[in-house]
C-alpha atoms as a PDB file:
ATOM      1  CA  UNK A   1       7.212 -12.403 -65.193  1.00  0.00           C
ATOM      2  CA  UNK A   2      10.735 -11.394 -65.525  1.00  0.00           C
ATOM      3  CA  UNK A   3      13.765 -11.219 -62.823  1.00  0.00           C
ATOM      4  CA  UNK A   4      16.145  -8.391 -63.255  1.00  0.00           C
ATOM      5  CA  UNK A   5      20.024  -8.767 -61.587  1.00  0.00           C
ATOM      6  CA  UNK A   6      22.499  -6.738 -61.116  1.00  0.00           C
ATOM      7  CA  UNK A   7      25.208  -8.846 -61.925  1.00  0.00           C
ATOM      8  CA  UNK A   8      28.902  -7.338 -61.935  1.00  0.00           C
ATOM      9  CA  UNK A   9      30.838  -5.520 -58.691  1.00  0.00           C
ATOM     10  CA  UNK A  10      32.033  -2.273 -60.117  1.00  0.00           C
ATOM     11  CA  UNK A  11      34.671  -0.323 -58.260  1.00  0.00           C
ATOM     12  CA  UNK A  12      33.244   1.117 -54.673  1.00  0.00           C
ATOM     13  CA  UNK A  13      34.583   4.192 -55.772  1.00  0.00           C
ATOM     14  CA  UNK A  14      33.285   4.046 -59.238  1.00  0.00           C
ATOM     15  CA  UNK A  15      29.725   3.155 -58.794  1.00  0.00           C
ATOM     16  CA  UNK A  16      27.335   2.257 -61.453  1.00  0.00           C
ATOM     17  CA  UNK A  17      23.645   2.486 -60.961  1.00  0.00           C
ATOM     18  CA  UNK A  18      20.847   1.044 -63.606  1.00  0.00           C
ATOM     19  CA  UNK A  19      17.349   2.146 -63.132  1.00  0.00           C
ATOM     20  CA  UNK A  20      14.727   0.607 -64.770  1.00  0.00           C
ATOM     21  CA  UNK A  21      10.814   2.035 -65.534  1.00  0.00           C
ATOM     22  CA  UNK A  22       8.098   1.486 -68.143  1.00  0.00           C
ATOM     23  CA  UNK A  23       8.968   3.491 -71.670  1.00  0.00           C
ATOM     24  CA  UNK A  24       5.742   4.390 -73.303  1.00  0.00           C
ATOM     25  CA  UNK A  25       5.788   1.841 -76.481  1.00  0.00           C
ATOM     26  CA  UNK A  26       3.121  -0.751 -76.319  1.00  0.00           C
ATOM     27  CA  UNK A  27       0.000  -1.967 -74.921  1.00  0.00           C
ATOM     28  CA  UNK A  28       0.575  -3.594 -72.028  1.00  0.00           C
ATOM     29  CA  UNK A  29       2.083  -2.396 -68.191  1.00  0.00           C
ATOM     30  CA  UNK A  30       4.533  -3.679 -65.886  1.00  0.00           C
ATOM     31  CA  UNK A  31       4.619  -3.685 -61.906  1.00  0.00           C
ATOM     32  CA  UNK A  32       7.813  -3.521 -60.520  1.00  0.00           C
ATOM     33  CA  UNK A  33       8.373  -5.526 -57.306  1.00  0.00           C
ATOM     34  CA  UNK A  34      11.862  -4.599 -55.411  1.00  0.00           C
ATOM     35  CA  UNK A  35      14.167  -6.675 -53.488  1.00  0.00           C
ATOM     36  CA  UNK A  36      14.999  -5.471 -49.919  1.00  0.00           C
ATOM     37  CA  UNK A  37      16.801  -1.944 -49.912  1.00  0.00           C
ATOM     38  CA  UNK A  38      15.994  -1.301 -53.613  1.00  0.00           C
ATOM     39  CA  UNK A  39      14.380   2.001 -53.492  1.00  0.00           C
ATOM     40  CA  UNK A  40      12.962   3.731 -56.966  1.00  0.00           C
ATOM     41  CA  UNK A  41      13.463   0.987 -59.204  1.00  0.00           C
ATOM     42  CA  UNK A  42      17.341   1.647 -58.297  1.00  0.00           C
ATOM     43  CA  UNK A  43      19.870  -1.247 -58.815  1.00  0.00           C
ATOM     44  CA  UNK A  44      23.548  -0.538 -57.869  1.00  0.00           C
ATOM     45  CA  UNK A  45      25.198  -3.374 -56.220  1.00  0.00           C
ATOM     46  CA  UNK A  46      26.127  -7.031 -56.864  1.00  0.00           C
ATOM     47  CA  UNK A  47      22.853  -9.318 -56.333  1.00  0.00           C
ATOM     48  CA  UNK A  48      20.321  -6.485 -56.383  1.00  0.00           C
ATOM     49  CA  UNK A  49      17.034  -8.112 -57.914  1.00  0.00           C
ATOM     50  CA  UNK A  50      13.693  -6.641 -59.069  1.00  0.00           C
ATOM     51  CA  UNK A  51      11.281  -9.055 -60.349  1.00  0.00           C
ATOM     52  CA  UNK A  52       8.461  -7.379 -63.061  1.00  0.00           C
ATOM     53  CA  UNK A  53       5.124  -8.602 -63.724  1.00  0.00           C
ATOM     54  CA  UNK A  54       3.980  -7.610 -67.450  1.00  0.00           C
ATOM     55  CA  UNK A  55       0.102  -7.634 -67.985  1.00  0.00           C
ATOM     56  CA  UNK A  56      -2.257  -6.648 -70.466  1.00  0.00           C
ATOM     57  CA  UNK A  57      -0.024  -7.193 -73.528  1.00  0.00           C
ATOM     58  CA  UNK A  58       3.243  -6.534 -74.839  1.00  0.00           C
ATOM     59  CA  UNK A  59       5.672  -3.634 -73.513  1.00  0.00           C
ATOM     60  CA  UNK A  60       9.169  -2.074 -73.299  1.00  0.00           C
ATOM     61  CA  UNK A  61      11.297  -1.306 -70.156  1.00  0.00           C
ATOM     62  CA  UNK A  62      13.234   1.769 -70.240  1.00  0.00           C
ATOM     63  CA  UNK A  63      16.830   0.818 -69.107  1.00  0.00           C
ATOM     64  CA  UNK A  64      19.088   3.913 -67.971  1.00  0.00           C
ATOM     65  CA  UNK A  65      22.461   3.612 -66.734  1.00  0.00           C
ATOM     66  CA  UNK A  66      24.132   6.012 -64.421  1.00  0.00           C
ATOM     67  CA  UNK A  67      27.473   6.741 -64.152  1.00  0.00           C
ATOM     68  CA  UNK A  68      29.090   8.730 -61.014  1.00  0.00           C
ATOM     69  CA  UNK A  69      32.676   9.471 -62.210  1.00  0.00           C
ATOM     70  CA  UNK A  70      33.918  10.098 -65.697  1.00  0.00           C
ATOM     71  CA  UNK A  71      36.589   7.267 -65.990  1.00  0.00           C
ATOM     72  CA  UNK A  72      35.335   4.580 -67.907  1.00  0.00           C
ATOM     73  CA  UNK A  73      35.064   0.832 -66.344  1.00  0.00           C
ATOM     74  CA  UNK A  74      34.041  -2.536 -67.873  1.00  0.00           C
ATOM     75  CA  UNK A  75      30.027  -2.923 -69.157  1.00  0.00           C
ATOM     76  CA  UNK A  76      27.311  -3.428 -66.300  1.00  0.00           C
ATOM     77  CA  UNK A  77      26.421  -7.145 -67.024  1.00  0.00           C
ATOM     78  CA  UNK A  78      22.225  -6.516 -66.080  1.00  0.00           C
ATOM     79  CA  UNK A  79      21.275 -10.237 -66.170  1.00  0.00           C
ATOM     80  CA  UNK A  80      17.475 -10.457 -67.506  1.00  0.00           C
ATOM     81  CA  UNK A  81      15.693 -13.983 -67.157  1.00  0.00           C
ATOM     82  CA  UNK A  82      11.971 -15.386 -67.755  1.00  0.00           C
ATOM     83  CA  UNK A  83      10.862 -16.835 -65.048  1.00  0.00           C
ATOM     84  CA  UNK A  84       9.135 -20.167 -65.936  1.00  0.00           C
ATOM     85  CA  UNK A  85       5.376 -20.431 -64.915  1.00  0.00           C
ATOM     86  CA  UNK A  86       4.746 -23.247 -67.197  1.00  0.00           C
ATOM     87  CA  UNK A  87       4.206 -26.841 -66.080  1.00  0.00           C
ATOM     88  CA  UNK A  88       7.685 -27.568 -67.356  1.00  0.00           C
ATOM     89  CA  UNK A  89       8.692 -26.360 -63.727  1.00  0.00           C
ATOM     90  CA  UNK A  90       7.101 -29.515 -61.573  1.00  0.00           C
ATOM     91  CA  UNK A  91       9.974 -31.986 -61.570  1.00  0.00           C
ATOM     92  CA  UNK A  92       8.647 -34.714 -63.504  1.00  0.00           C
ATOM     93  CA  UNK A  93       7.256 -32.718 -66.409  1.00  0.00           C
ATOM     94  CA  UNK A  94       8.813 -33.660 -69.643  1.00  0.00           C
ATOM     95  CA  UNK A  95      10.358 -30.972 -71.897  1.00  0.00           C
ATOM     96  CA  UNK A  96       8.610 -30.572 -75.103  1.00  0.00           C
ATOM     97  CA  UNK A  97       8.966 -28.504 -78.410  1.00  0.00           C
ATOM     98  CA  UNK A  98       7.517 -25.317 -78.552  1.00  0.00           C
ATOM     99  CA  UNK A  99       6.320 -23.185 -80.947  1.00  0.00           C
ATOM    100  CA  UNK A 100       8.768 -21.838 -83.360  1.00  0.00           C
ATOM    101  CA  UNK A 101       9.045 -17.963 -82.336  1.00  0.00           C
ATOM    102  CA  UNK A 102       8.306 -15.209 -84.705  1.00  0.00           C
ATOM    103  CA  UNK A 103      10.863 -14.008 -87.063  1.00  0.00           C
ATOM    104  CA  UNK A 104      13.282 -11.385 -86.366  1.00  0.00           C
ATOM    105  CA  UNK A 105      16.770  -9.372 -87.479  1.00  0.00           C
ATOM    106  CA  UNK A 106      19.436 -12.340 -88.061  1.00  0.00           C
ATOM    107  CA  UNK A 107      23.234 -11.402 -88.290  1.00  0.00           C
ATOM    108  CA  UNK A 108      24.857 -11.990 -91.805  1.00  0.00           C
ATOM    109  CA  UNK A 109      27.511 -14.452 -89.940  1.00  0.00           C
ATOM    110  CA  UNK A 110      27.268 -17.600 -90.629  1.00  0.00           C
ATOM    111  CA  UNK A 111      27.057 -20.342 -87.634  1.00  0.00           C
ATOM    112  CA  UNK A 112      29.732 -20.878 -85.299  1.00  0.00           C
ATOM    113  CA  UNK A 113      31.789 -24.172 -86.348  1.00  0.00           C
ATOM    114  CA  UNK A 114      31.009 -27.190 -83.912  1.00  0.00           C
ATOM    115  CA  UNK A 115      32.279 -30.429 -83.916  1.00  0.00           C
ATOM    116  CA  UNK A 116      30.517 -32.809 -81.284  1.00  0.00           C
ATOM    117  CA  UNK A 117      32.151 -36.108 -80.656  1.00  0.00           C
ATOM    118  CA  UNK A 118      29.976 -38.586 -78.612  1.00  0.00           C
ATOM    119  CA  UNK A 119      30.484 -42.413 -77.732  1.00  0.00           C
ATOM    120  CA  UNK A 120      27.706 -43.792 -79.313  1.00  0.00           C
ATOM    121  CA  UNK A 121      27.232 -47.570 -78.051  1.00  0.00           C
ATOM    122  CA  UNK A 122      28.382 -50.476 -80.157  1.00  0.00           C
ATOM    123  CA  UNK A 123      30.116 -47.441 -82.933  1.00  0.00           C
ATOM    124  CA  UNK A 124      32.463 -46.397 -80.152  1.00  0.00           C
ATOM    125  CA  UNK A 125      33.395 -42.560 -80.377  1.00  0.00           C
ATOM    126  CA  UNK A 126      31.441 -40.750 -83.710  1.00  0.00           C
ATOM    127  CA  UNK A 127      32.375 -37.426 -84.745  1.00  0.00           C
ATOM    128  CA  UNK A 128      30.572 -35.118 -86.753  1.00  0.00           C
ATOM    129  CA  UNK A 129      31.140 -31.759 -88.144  1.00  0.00           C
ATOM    130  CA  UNK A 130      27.525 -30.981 -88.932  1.00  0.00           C
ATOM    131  CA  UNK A 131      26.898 -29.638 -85.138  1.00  0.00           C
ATOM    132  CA  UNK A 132      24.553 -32.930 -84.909  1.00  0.00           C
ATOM    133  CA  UNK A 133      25.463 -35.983 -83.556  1.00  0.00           C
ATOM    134  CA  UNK A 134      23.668 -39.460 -83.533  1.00  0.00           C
ATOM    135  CA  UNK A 135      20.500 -40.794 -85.130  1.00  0.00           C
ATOM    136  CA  UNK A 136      16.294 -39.444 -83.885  1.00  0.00           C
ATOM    137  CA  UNK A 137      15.525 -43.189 -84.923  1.00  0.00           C
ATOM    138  CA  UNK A 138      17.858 -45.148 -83.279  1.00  0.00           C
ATOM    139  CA  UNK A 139      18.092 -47.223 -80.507  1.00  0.00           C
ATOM    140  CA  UNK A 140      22.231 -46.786 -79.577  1.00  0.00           C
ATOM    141  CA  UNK A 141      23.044 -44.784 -77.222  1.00  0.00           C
ATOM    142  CA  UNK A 142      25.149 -41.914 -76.546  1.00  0.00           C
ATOM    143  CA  UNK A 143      27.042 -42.201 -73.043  1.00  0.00           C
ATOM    144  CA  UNK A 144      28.637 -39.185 -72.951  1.00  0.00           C
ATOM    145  CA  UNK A 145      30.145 -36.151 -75.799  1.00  0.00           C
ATOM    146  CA  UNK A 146      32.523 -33.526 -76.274  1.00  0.00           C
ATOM    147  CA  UNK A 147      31.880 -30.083 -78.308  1.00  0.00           C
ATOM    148  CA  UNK A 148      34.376 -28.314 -79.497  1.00  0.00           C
ATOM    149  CA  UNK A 149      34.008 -24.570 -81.053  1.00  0.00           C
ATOM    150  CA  UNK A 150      36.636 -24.134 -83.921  1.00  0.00           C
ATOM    151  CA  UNK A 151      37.864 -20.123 -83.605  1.00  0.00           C
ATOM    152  CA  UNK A 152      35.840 -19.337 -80.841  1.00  0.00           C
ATOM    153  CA  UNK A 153      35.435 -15.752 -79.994  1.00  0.00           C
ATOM    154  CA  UNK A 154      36.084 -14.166 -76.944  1.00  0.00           C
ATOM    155  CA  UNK A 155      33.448 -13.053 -74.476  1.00  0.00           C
ATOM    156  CA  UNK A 156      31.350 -16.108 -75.372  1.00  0.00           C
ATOM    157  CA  UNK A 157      31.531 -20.124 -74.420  1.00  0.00           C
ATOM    158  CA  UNK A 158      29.365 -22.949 -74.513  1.00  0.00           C
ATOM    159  CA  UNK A 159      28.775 -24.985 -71.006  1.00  0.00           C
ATOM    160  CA  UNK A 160      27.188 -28.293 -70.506  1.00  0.00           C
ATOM    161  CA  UNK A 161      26.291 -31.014 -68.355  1.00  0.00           C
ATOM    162  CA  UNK A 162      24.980 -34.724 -68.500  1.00  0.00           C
ATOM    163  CA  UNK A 163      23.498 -36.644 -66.192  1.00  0.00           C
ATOM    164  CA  UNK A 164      24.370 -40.951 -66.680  1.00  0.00           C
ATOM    165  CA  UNK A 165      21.602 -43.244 -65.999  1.00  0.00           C
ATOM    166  CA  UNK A 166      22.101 -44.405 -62.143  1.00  0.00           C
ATOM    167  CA  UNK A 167      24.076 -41.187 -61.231  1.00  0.00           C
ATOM    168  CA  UNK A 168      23.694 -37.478 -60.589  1.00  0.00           C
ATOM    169  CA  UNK A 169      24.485 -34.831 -62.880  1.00  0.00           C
ATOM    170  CA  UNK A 170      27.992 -34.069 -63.432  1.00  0.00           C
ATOM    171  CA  UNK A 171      29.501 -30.705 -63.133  1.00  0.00           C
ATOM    172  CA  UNK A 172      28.868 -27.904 -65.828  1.00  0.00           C
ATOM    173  CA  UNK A 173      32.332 -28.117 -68.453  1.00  0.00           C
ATOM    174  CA  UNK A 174      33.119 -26.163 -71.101  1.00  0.00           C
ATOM    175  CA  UNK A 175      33.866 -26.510 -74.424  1.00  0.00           C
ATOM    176  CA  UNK A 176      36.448 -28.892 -75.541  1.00  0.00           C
ATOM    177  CA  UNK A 177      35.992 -31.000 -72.052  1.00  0.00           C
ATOM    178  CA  UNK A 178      34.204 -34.420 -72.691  1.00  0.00           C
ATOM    179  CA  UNK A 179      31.522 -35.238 -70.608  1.00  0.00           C
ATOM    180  CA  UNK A 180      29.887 -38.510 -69.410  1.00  0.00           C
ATOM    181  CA  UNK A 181      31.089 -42.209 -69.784  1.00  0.00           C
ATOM    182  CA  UNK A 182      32.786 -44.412 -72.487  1.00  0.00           C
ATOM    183  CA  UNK A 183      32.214 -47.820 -73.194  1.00  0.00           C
ATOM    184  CA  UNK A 184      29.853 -48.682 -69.846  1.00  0.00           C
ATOM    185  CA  UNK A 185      26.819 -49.408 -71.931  1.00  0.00           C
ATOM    186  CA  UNK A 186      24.972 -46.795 -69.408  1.00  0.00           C
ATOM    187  CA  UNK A 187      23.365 -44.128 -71.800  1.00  0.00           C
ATOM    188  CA  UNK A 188      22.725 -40.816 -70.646  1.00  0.00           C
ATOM    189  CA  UNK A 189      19.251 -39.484 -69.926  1.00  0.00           C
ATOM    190  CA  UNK A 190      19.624 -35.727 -69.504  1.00  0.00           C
ATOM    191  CA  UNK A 191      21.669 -32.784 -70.562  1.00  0.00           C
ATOM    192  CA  UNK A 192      21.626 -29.142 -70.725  1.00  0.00           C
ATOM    193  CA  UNK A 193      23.091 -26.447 -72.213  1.00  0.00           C
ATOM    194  CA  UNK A 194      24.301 -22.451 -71.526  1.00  0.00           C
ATOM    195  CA  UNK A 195      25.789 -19.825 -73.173  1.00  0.00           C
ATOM    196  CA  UNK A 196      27.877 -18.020 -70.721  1.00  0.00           C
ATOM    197  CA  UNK A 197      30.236 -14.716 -70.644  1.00  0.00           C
ATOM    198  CA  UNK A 198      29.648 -10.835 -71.478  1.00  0.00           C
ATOM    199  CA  UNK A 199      29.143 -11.391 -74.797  1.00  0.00           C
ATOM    200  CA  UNK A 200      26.979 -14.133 -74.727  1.00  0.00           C
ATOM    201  CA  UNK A 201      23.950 -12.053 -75.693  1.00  0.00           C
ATOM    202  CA  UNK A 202      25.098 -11.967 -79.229  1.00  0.00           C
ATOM    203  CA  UNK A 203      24.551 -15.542 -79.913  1.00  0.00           C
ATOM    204  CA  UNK A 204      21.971 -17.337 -79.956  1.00  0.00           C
ATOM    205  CA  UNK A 205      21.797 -21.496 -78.690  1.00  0.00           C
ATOM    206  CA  UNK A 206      19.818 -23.441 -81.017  1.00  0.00           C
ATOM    207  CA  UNK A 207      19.326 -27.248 -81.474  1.00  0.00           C
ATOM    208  CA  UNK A 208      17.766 -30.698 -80.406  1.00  0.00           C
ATOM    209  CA  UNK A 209      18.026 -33.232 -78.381  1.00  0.00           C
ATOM    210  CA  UNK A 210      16.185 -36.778 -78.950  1.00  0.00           C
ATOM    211  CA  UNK A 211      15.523 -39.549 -76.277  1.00  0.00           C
ATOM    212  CA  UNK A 212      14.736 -43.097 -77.283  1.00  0.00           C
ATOM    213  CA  UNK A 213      11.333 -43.846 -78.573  1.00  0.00           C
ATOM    214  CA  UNK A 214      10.262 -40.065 -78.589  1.00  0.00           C
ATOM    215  CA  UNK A 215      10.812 -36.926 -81.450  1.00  0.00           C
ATOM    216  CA  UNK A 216      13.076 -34.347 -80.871  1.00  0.00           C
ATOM    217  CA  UNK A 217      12.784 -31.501 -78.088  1.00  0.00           C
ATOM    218  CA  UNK A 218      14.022 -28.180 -79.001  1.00  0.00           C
ATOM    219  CA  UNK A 219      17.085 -27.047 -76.931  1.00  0.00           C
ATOM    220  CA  UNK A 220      15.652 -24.725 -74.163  1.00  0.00           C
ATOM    221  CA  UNK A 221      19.042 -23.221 -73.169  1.00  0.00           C
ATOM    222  CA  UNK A 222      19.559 -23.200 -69.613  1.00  0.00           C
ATOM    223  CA  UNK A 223      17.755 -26.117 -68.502  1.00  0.00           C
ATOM    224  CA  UNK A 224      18.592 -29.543 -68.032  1.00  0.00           C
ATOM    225  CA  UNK A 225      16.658 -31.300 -70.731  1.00  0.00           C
ATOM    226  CA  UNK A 226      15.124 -34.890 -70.505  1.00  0.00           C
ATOM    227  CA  UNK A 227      12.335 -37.848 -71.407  1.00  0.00           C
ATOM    228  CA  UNK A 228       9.182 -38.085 -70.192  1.00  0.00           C
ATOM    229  CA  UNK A 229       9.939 -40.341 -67.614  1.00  0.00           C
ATOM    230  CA  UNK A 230      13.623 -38.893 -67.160  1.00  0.00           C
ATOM    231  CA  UNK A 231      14.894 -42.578 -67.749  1.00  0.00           C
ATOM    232  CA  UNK A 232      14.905 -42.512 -71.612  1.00  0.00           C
ATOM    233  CA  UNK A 233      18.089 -42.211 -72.644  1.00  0.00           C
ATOM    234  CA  UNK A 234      20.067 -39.811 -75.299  1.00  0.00           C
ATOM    235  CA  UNK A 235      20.000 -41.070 -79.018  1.00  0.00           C
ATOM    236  CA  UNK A 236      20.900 -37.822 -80.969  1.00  0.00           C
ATOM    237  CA  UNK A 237      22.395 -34.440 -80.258  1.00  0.00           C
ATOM    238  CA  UNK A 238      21.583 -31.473 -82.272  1.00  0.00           C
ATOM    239  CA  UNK A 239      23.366 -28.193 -81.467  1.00  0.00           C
ATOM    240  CA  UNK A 240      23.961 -24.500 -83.313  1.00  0.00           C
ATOM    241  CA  UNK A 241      25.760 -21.313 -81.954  1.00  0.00           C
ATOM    242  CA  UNK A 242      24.475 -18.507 -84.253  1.00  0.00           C
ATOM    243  CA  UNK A 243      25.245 -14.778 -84.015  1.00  0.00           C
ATOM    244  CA  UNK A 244      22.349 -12.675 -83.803  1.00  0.00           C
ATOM    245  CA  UNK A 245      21.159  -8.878 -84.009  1.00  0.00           C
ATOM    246  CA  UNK A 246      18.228  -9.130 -82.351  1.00  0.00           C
ATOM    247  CA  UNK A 247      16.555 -11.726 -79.801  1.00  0.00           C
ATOM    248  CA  UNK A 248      14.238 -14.752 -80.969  1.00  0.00           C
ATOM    249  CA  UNK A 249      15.906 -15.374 -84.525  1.00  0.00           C
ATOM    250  CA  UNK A 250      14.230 -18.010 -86.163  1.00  0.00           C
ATOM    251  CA  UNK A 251      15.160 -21.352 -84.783  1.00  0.00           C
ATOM    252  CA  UNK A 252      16.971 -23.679 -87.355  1.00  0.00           C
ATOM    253  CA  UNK A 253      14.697 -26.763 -89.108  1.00  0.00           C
ATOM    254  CA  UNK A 254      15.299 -29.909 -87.845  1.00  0.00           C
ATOM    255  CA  UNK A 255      18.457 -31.821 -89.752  1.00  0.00           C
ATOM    256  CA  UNK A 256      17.423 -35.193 -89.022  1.00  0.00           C
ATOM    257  CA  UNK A 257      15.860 -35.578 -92.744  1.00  0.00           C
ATOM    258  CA  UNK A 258      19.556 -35.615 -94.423  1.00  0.00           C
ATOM    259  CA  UNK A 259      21.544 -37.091 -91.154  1.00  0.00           C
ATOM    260  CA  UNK A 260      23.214 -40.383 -92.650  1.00  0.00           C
ATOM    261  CA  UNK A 261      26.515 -39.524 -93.804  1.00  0.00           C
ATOM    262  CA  UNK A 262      28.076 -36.562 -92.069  1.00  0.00           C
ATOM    263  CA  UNK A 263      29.624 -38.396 -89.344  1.00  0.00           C
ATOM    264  CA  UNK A 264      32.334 -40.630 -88.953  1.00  0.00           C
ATOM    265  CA  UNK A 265      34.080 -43.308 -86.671  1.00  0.00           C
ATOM    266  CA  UNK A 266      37.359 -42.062 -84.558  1.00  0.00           C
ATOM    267  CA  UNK A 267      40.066 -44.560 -84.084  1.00  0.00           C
ATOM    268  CA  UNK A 268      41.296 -42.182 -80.626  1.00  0.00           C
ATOM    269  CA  UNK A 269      38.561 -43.534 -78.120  1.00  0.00           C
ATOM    270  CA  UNK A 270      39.311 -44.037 -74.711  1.00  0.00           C
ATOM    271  CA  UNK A 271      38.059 -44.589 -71.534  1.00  0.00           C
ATOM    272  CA  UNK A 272      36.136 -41.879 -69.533  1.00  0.00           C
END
């Protein structure tokens, strides 16, 4: 099942509507199920929501967007989302790799450049160029990290949040804005991870993330990520911006088999 938003607030004089129906490539169907005043599949306004239900295999929705005026405006953002019927939705599930998805177009750009800084504990602040941070087999652990995204692009950022063993989850921050605690010893045990602005759907978010005592989880972007019991905490930090032609590239290996000298100690730590 998928949930369809209409997510931007064109001009009232310049309205924008998107309609959206089944295009006749593939095997499967799709019921359409309307939010209140949504009439013929017809989103046109901030918030309007129609949730689809694909069966019987795979299939294509036919986007069409309608324009009422012939001044241009800024791009509809139509926000498209899975929605989760897995048992990672009860609370206390714990996130676990999944398969690797199929192959598909990649973009001949290489990998945005990341460096994460974390405060690993006993090492004090460790930064790493690599887009990885930490060790899957160790036992120190990170209480809180930073990444920054050399010659960003506009259109596109990376948000994130952590959640400290004893507290609540902190605020979502953006890149370049450190997050967690410094020399506390409390670890953290969860984090998550979103691309967000208009051009966000040409990159993809790839990575791991490794608790104590268990192998690494594939970043699932969007969702706060975390042990089994959600008290492990956070040894290692994997995490890759790529650009993309196509959805569901081909997730990156794991880099934890050549992970032992591509970080290094920073004299500049301070406290949180």
């Amino acid at each position: 099942m998928y949930i369809f938003r209409y997510a931007s607030q064109p001009p009232q004089d310049k309205p924008v509507c998107i309609a959206l129906q089944q295009a006749p490539l593939g095997k499967g169907s799709i019921d359409f199920f309307p939010g209140e005043g949504i009439s013929k599949n017809m989103l046109h306004k901030l918030g309007d929501t129609i949730v689809a239900r694909v069966k019987g295999g795979a299939t294509t929705v036919l986007i069409t967007e309608y324009h009422m005026f012939d001044a241009t405006i800024e791009p509809i953002d139509l926000r498209i989302d899975r929605i989760d019927t897995s048992p990672a939705i009860m609370r206390s599930f714990a996130v676990i790799a999944t398969a690797v998805p199929a192959t598909a177009i990649e973009s001949d750009h290489a990998p945005a450049a990341l460096t994460l800084t974390a405060y690993v504990q006993g090492a004090g602040d460790v930064v790493s160029s690599k887009g990885w941070i930490g060790q899957h087999d160790d036992t120190r652990l990170l209480e809180g990290f930073c990444v920054d995204w050399s010659n960003k692009p506009e259109g596109v950022d990376l948000v994130y949040t952590s959640t400290t063993a004893g507290s609540g989850p902190r605020p979502n921050v953006a890149t370049g804005v450190y997050t967690g605690m410094r020399n506390q010893a409390l670890g953290l045990v969860a984090a998550g991870f979103s691309l967000v602005g208009p051009n966000r759907h040409f990159y993809e978010l790839l990575g791991h993330i490794v608790f104590s005592g268990h192998a690494p989880q594939l970043i699932v972007p969007n969702q706060v990520m975390h042990g089994p019991t959600g008290m492990e905490p956070l040894v290692a930090l994997h995490i890759c911006i790529k650009p993309v032609t196509k959805m569901n590239a081909a997730r990156y290996k794991s880099p934890w088999d050549n992970s032992a000298t591509e970080q290094t100690l920073s004299s500049a730590s301070q406290s949180a």
